[in-house]
C-alpha atoms as a PDB file:
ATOM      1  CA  UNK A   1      92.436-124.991-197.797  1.00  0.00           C
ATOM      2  CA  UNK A   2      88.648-124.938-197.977  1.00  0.00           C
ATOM      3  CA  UNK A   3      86.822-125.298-195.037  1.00  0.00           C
ATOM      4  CA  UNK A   4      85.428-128.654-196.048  1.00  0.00           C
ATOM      5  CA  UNK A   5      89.165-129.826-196.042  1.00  0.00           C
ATOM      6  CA  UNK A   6      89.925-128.250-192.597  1.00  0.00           C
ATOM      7  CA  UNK A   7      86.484-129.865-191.133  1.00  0.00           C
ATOM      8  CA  UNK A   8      87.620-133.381-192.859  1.00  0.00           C
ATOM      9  CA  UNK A   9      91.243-133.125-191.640  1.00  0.00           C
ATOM     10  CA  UNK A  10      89.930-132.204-188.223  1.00  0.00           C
ATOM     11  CA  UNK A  11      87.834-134.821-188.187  1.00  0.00           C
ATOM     12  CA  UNK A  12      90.414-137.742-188.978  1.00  0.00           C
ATOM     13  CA  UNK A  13      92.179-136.184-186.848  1.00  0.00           C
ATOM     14  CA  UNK A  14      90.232-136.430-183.950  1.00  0.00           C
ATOM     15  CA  UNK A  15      89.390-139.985-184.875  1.00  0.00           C
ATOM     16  CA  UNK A  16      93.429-140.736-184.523  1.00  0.00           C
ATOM     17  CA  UNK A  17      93.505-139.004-180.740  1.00  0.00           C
ATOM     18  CA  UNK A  18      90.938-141.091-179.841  1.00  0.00           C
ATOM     19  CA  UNK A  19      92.024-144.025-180.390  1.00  0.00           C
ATOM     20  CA  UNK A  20      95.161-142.735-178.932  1.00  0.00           C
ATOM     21  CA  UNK A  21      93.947-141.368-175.694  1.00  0.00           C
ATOM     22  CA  UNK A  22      92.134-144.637-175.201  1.00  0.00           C
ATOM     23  CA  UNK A  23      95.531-146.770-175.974  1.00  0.00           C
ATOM     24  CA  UNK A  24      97.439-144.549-173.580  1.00  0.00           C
ATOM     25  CA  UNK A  25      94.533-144.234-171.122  1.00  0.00           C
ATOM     26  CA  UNK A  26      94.384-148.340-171.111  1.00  0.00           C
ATOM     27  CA  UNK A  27      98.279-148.570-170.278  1.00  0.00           C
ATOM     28  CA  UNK A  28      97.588-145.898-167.760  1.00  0.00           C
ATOM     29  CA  UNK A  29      95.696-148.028-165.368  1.00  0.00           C
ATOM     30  CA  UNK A  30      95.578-151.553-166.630  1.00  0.00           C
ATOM     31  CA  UNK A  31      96.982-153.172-163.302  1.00  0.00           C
ATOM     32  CA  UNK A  32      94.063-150.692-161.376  1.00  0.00           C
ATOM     33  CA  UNK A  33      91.985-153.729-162.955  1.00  0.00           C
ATOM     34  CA  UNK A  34      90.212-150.529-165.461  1.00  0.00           C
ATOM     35  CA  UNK A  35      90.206-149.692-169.366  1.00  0.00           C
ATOM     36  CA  UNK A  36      89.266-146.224-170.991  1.00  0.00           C
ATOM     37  CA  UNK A  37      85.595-146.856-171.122  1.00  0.00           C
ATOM     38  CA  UNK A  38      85.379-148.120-167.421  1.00  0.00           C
ATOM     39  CA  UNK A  39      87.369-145.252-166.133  1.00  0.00           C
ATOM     40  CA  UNK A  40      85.007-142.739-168.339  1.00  0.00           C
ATOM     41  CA  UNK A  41      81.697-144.928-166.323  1.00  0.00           C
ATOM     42  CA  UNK A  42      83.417-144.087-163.378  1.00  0.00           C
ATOM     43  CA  UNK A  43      84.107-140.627-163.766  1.00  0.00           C
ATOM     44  CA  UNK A  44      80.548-139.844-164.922  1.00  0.00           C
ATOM     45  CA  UNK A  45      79.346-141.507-162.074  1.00  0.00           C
ATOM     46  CA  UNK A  46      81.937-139.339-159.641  1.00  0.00           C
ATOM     47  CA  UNK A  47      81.569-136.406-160.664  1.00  0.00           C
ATOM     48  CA  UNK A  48      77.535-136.465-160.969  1.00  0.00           C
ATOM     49  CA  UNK A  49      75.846-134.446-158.585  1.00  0.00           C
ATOM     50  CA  UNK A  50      73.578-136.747-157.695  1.00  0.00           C
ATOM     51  CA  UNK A  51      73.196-140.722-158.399  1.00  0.00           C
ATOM     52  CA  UNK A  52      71.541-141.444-162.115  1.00  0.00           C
ATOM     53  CA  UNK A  53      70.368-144.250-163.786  1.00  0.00           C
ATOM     54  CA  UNK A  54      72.464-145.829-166.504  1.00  0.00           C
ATOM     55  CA  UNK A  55      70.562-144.417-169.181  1.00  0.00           C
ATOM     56  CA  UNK A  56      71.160-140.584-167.829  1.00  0.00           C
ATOM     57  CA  UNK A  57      74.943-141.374-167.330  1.00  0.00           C
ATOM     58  CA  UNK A  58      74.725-142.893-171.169  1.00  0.00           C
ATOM     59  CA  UNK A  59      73.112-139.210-172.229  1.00  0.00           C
ATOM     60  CA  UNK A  60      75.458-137.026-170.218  1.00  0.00           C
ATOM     61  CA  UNK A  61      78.457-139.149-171.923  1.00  0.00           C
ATOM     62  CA  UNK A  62      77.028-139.389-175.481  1.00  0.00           C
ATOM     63  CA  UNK A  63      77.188-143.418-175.051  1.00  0.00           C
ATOM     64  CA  UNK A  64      74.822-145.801-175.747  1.00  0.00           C
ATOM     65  CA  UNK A  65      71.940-147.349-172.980  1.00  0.00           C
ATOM     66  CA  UNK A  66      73.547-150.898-174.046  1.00  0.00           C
ATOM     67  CA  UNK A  67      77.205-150.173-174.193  1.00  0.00           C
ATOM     68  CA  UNK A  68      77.039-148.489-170.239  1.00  0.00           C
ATOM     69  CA  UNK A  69      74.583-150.781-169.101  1.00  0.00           C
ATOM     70  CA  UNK A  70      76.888-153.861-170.148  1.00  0.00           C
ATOM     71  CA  UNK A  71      79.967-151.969-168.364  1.00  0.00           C
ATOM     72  CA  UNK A  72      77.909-150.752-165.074  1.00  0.00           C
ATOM     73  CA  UNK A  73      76.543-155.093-164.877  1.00  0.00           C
ATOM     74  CA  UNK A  74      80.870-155.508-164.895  1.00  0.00           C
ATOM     75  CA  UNK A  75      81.892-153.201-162.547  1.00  0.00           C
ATOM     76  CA  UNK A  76      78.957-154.098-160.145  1.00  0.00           C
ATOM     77  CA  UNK A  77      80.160-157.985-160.334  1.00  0.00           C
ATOM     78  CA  UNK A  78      83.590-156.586-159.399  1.00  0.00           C
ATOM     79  CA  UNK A  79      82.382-154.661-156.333  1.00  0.00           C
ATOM     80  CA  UNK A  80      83.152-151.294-158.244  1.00  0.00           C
ATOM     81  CA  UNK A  81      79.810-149.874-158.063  1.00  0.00           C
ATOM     82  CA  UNK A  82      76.101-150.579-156.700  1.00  0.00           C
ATOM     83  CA  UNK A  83      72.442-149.919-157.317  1.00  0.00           C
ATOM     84  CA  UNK A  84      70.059-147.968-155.364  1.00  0.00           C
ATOM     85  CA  UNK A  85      66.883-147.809-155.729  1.00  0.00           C
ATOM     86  CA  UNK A  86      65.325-145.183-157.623  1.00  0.00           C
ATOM     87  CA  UNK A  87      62.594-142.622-155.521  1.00  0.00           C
ATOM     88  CA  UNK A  88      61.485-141.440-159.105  1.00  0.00           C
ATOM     89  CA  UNK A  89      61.413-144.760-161.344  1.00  0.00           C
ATOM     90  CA  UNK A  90      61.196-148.038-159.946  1.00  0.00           C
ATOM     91  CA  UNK A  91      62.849-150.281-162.397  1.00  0.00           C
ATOM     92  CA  UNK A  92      65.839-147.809-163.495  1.00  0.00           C
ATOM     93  CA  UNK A  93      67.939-148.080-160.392  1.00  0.00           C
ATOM     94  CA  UNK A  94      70.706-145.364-159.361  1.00  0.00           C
ATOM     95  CA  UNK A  95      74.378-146.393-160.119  1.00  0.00           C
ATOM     96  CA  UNK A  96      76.516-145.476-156.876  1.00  0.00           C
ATOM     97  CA  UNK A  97      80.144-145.875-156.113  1.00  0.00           C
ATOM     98  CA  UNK A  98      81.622-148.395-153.929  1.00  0.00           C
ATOM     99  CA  UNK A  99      83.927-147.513-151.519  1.00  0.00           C
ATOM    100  CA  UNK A 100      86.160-149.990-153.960  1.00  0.00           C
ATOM    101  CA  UNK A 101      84.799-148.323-156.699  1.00  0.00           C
ATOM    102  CA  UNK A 102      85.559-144.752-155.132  1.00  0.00           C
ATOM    103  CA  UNK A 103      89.338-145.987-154.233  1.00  0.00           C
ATOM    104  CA  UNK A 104      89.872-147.461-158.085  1.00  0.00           C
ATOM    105  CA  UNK A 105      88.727-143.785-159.725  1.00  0.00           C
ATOM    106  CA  UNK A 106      91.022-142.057-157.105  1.00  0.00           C
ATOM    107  CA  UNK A 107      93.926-143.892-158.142  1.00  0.00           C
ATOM    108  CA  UNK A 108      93.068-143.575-161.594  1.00  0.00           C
ATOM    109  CA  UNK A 109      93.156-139.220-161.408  1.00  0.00           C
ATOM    110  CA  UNK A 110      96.132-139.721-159.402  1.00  0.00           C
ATOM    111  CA  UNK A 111      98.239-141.093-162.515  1.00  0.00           C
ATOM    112  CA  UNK A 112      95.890-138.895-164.853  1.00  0.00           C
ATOM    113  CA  UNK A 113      97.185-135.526-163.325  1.00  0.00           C
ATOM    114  CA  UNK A 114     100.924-135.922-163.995  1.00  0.00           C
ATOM    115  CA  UNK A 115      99.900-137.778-167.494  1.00  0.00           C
ATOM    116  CA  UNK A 116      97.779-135.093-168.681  1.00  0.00           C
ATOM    117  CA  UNK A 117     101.022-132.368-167.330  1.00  0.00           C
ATOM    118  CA  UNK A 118     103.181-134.227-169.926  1.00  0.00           C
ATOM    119  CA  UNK A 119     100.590-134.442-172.591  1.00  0.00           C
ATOM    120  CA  UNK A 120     100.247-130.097-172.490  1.00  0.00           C
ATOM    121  CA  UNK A 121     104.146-129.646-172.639  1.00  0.00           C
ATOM    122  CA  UNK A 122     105.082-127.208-174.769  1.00  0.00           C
ATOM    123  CA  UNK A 123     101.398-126.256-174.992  1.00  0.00           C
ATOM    124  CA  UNK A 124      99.385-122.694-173.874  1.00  0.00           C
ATOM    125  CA  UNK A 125      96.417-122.961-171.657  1.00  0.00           C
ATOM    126  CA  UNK A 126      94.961-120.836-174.570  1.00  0.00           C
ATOM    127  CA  UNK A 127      96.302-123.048-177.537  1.00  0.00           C
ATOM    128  CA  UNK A 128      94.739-126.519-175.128  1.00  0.00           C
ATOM    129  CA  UNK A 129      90.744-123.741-174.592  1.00  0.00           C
ATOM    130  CA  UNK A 130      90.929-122.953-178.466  1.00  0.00           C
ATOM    131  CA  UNK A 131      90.917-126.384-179.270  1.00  0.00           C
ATOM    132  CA  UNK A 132      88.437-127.239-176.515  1.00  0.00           C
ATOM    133  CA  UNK A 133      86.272-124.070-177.782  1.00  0.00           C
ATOM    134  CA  UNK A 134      86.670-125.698-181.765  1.00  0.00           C
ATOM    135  CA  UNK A 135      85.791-129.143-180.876  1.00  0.00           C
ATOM    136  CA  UNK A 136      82.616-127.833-178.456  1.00  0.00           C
ATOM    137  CA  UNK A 137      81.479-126.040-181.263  1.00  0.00           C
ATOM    138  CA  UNK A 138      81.168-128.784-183.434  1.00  0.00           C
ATOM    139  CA  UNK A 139      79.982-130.917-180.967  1.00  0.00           C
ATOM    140  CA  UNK A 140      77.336-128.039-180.335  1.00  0.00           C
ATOM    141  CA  UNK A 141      76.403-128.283-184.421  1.00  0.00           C
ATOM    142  CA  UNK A 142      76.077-132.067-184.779  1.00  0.00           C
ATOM    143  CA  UNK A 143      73.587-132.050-181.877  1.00  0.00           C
ATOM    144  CA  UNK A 144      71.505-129.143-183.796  1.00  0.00           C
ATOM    145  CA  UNK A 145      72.039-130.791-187.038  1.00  0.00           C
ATOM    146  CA  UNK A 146      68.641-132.504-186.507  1.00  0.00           C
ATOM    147  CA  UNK A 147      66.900-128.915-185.531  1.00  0.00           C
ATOM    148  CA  UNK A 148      68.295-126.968-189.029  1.00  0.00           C
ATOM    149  CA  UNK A 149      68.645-127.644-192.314  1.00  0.00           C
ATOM    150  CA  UNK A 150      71.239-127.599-194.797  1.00  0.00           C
ATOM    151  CA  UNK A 151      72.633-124.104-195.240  1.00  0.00           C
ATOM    152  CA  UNK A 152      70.706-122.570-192.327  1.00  0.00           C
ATOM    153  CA  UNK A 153      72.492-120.338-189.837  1.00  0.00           C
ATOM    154  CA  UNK A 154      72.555-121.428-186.513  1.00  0.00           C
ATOM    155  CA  UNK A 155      74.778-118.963-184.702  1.00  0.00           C
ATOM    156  CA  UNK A 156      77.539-121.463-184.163  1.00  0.00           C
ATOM    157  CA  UNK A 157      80.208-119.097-185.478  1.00  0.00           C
ATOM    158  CA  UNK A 158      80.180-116.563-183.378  1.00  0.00           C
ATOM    159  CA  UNK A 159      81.187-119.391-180.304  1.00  0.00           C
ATOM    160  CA  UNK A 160      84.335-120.532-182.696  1.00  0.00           C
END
């Protein structure tokens, strides 16, 4: 198989988990009152060290201004989360955990600990880091892409 192929199959691939994870992510804490994209708002918010503004939390998550900003407006309405004011920019206030909001995620990586055990059965820690490693990488080259050009090296291989 050429490496085109591989890439491509890869690819699809990863398009199939995804939609996947999110399915099984949604079951995972429906009655918690959460989906997949609310619990990933949450969890960029929780484990930031320091409160950010929606569009740093859209950056650090590779989302959208729009798409966070419209989830952050829900979750505040629902007592999940609150905004601070901002020391270094007054109009883009800090998003900050309720103590609802803090309960909710807790719950959430309370079910996501045993899920995530079952989803590595039969699985290395080394198989579960190459894959992380592969995926990283290309991750790492689509965010270059705009910085090289076609055929250029840009030392990616050596991290695959």
């Amino acid at each position: 198989m050429d490496i085109a192929t591989a890439i491509t199959d890869l690819v699809l691939e990863t398009f199939r988990l995804n939609g996947a994870l999110l399915a099984s992510g949604d079951a995972l804490i429906a009655d918690l009152g959460l989906t997949s994209a609310r619990w990933q708002v949450l969890g960029a918010i929780a484990y930031a060290p320091q409160p950010l503004p929606v569009a740093h939390i859209a950056r650090n998550m590779g989302l959208t201004r729009q798409a966070v900003q419209r989830l952050v407006n829900e979750m505040a309405a629902d007592g999940l989360l609150d905004m601070a004011p901002n020391p270094h920019h007054r109009r883009a206030k800090l998003v900050i955990l309720t103590a609802a909001g803090h309960a909710v995620f807790e719950a959430a990586m309370a079910r996501q600990k045993p899920w995530a055990e079952a989803l590595g059965r039969d699985l290395t820690a080394a198989d579960i880091d190459g894959a992380r490693r592969v995926l990283a990488a290309l991750r790492s080259r689509l965010l270059l892409d705009d910085n090289t050009t076609e055929g250029e090296s840009d030392g990616m291989e050596e991290h695959v």
